[in-house]
Protein backbone atom coordinates (compact mmCIF):
# COMPACT_ATOMS: atom_id res chain seq x y z
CA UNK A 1 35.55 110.27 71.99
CA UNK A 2 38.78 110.00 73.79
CA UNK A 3 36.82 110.85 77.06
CA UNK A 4 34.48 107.46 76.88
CA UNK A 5 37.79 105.59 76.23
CA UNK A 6 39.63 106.86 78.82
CA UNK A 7 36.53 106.68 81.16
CA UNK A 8 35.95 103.00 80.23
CA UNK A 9 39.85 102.40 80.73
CA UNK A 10 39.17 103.30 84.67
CA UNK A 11 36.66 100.48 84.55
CA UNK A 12 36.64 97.26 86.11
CA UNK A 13 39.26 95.21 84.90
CA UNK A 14 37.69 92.99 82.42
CA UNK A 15 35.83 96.11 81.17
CA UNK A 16 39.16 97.73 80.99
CA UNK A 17 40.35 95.15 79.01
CA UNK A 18 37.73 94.92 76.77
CA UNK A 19 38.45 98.60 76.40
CA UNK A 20 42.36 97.63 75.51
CA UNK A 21 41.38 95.31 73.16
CA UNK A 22 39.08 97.60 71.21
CA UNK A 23 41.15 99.89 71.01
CA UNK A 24 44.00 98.04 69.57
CA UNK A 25 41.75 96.61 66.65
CA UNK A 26 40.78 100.27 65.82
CA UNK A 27 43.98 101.50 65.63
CA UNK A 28 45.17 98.73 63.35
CA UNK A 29 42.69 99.18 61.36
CA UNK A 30 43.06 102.85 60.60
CA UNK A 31 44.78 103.93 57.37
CA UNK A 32 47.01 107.05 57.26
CA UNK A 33 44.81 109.95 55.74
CA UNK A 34 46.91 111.34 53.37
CA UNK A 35 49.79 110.11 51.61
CA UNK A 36 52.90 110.86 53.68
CA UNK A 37 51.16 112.50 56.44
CA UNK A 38 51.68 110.14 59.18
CA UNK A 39 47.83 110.93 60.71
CA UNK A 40 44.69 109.10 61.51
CA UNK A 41 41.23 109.84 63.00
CA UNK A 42 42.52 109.03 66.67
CA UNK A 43 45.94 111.46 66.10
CA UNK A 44 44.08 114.47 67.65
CA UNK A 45 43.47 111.93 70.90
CA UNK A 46 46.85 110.44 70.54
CA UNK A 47 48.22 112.75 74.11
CA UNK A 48 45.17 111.96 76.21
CA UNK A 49 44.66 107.85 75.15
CA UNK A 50 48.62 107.24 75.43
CA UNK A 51 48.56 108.26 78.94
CA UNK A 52 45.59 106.57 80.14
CA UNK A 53 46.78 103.51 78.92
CA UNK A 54 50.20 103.95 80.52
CA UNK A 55 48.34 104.96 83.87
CA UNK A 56 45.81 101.53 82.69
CA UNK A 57 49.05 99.57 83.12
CA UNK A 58 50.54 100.38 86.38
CA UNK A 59 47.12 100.02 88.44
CA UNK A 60 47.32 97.98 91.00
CA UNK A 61 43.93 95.83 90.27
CA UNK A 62 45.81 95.45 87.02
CA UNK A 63 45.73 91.42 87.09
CA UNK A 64 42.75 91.25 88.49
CA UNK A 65 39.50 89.55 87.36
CA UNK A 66 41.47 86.61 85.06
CA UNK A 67 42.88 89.51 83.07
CA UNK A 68 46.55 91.64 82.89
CA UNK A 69 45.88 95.20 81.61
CA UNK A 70 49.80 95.79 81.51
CA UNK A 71 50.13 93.55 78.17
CA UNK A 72 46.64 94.47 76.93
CA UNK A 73 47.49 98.47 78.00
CA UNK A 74 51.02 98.06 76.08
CA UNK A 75 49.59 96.27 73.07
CA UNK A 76 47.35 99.38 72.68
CA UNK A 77 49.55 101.60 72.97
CA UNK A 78 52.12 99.73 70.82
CA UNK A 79 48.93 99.66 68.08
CA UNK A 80 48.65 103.26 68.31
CA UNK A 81 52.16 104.69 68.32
């Protein structure tokens, strides 16, 4: 799984995006597993998402195509952290 997001984060911008914003409704959607465990379904993937998206922000096609993957990267990764 985290290898088709992080593939689809090195996509075109606007795919990249799309990518950004998926990701952000997914993890806001996702409910801790167990009651004080602070875990979801995309904590094992947590290492290898979290730095694409940081890498995702700092290209330098980043505002490119109508879009700005450094505030859709960041809202992701704000989402998931």
């Amino acid at each position: 799984m985290a290898q088709v997001i992080v593939r689809g984060l090195q996509d075109k911008p606007k795919i990249s995006n799309y990518y950004c914003l998926a990701l952000n409704d997914f993890a806001t959607s996702l409910e801790i597993t167990e009651e004080g465990v602070n875990q979801n379904a995309l904590s094992p993937f947590y290492k290898e998402i979290l730095q694409a998206l940081f890498n995702n922000a700092s290209r330098v096609d980043a505002k490119e195509d109508g879009v700005n993957l450094q505030e859709s990267s960041y809202v992701a990764f704000a989402s998931l952290v």
